[in-house]
C-alpha atoms as a PDB file:
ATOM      1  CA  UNK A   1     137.022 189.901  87.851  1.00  0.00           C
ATOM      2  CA  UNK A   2     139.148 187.337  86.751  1.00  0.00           C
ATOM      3  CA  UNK A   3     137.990 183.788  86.714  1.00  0.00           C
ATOM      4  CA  UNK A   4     140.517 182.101  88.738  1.00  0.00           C
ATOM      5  CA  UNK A   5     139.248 185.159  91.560  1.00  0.00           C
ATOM      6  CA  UNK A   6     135.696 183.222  91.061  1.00  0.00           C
ATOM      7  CA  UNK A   7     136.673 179.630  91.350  1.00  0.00           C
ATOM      8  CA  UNK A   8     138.441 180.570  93.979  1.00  0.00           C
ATOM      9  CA  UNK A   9     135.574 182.081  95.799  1.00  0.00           C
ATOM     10  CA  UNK A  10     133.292 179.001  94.753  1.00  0.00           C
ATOM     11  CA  UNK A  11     135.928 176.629  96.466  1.00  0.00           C
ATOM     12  CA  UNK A  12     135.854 178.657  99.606  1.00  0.00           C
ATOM     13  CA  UNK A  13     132.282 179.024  99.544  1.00  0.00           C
ATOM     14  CA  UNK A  14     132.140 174.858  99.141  1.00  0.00           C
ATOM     15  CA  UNK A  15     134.442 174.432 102.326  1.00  0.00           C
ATOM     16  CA  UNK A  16     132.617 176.979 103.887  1.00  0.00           C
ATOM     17  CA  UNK A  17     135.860 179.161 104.222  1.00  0.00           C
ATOM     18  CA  UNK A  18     138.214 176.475 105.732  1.00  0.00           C
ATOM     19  CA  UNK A  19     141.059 175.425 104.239  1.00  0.00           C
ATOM     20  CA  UNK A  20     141.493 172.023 102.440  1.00  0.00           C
ATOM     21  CA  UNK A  21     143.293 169.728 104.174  1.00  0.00           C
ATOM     22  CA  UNK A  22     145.693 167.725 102.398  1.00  0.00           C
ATOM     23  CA  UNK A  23     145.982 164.960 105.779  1.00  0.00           C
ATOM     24  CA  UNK A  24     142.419 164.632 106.059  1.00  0.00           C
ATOM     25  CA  UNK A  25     141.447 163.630 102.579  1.00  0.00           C
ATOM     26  CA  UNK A  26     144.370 161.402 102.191  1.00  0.00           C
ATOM     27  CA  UNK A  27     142.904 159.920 105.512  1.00  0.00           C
ATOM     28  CA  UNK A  28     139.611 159.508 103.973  1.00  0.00           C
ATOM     29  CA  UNK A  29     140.518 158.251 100.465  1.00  0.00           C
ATOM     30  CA  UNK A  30     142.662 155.632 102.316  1.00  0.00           C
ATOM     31  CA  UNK A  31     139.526 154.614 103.887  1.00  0.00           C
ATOM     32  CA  UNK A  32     137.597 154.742 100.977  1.00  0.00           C
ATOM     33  CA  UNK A  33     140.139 152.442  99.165  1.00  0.00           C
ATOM     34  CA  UNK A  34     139.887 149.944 101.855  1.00  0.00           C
ATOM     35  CA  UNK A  35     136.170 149.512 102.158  1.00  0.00           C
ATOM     36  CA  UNK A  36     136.256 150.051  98.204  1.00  0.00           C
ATOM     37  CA  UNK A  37     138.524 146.793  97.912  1.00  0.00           C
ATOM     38  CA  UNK A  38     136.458 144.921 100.158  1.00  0.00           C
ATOM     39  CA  UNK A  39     133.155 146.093  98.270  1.00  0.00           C
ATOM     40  CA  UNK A  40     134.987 144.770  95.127  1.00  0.00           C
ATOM     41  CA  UNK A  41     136.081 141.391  96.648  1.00  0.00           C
ATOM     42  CA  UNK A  42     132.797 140.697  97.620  1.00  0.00           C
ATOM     43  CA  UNK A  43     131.651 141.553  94.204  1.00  0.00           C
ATOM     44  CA  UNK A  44     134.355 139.648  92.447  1.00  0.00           C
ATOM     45  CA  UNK A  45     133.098 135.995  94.308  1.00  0.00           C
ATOM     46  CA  UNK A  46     129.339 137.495  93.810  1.00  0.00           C
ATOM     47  CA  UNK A  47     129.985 136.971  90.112  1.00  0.00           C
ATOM     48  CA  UNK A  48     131.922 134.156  89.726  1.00  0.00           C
ATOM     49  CA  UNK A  49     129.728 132.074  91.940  1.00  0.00           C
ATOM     50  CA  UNK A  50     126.572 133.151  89.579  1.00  0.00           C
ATOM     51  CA  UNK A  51     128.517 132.239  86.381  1.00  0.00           C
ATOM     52  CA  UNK A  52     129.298 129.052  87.738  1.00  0.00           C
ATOM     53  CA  UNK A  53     125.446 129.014  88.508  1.00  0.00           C
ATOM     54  CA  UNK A  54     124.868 129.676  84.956  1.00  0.00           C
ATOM     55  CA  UNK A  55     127.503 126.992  83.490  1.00  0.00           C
ATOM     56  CA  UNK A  56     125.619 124.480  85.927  1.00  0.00           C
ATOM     57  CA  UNK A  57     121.929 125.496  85.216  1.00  0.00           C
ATOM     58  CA  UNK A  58     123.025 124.909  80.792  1.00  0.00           C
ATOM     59  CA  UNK A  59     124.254 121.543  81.615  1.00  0.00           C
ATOM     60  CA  UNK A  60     121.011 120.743  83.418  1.00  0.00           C
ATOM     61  CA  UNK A  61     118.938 122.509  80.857  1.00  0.00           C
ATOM     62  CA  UNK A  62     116.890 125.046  82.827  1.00  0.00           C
ATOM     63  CA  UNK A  63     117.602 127.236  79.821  1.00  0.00           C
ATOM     64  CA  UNK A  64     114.839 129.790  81.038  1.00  0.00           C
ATOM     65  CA  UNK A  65     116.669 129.843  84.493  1.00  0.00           C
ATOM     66  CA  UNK A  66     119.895 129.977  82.746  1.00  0.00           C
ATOM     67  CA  UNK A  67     118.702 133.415  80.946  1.00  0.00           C
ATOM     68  CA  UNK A  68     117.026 134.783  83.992  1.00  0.00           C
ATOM     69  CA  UNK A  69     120.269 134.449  85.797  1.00  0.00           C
ATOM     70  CA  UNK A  70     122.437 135.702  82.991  1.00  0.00           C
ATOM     71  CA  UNK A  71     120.633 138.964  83.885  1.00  0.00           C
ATOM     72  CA  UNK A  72     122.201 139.270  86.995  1.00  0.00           C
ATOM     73  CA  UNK A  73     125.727 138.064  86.192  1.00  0.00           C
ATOM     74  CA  UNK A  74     125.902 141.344  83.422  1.00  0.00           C
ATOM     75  CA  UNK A  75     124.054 143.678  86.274  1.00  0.00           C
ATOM     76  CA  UNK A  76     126.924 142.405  88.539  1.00  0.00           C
ATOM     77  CA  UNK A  77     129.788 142.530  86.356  1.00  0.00           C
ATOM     78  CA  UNK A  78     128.306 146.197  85.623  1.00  0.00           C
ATOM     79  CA  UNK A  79     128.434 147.136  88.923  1.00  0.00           C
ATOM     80  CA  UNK A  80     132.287 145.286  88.949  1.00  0.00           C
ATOM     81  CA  UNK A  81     133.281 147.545  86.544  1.00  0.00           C
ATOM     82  CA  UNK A  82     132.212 150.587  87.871  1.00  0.00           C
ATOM     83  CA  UNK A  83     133.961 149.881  91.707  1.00  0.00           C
ATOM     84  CA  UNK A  84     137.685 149.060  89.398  1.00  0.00           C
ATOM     85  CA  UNK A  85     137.298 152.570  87.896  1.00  0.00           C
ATOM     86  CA  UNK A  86     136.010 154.376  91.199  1.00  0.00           C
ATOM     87  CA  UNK A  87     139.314 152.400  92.602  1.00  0.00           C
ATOM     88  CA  UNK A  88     141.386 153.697  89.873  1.00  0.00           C
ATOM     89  CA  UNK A  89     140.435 157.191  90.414  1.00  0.00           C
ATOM     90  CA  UNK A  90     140.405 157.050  94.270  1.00  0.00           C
ATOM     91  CA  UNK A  91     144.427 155.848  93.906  1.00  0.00           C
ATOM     92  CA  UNK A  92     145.041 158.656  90.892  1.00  0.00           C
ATOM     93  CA  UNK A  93     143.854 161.019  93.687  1.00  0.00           C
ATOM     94  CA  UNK A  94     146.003 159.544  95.911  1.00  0.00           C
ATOM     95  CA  UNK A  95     148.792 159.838  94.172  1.00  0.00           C
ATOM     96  CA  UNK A  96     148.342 163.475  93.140  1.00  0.00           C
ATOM     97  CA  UNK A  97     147.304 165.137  96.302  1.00  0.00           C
ATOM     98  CA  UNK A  98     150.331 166.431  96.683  1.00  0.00           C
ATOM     99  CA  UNK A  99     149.674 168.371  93.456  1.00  0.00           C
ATOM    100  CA  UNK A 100     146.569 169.855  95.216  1.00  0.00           C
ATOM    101  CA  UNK A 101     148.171 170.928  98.261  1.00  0.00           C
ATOM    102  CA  UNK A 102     150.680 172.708  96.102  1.00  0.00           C
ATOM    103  CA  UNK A 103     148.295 174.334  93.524  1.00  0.00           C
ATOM    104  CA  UNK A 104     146.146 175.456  96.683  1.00  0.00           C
ATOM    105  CA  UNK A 105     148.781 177.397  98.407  1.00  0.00           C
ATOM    106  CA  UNK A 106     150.278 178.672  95.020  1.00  0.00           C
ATOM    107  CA  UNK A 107     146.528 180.072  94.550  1.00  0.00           C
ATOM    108  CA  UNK A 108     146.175 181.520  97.582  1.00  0.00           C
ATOM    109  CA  UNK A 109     149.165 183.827  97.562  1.00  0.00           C
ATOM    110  CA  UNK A 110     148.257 184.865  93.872  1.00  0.00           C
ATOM    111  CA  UNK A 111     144.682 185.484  94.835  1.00  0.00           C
ATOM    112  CA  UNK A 112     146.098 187.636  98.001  1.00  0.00           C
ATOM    113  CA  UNK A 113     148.296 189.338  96.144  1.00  0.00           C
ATOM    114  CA  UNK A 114     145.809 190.005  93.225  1.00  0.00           C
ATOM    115  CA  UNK A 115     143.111 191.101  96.010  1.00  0.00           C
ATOM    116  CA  UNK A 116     145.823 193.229  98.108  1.00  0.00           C
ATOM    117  CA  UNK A 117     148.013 194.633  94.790  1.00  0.00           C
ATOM    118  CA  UNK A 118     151.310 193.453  97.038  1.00  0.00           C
END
């Protein structure tokens, strides 16, 4: 069998025999990229208020508070990170679904004719 033959039936066995649909996940990664930007936003002002925490506990020396807090402010700027590259990926999908739609019907007739011998 050739291995293209078997992704192929692994990808149809993942939709469950229905065919991907290019509208749908543009749909939903359009909605993803919304809430995403909001999730970052909220993030973004998270972390900025808690450095400005930080700045304000040093100048009042609560050093132990300071450190405690520090904690947080790299946990959130973690967590910052990750959303910007879950974004970036989310709009290089985007912009390449048309790619997918293409491939997908460009595999199907070679897997038909491969399966048929037309």
């Amino acid at each position: 069998m050739s291995v293209l033959f078997i992704v192929f039936k692994e990808v149809k066995k993942k939709t469950n025999g229905r065919s991907f649909k290019t509208n749908k996940f543009k749909a939903l990664l359009n909605l993803a990229l919304s809430r995403l930007s909001i999730l970052k936003n909220q993030r973004q002002v998270r972390c900025s208020q808690a450095i400005s925490d930080v700045t304000d506990l040093l100048n009042l020396g609560h050093h132990e508070n300071a450190y405690h807090r520090v904690d947080h402010v790299i946990k959130d700027q973690n967590t910052l990170d990750v959303l910007f590259f879950i974004h970036g990926y989310f709009t290089l999908l985007l912009d390449r679904v048309h790619l997918l739609e293409h491939n997908t019907t460009h595999l199907l007739r070679y897997l038909t004719i491969f399966k048929w011998g037309i």
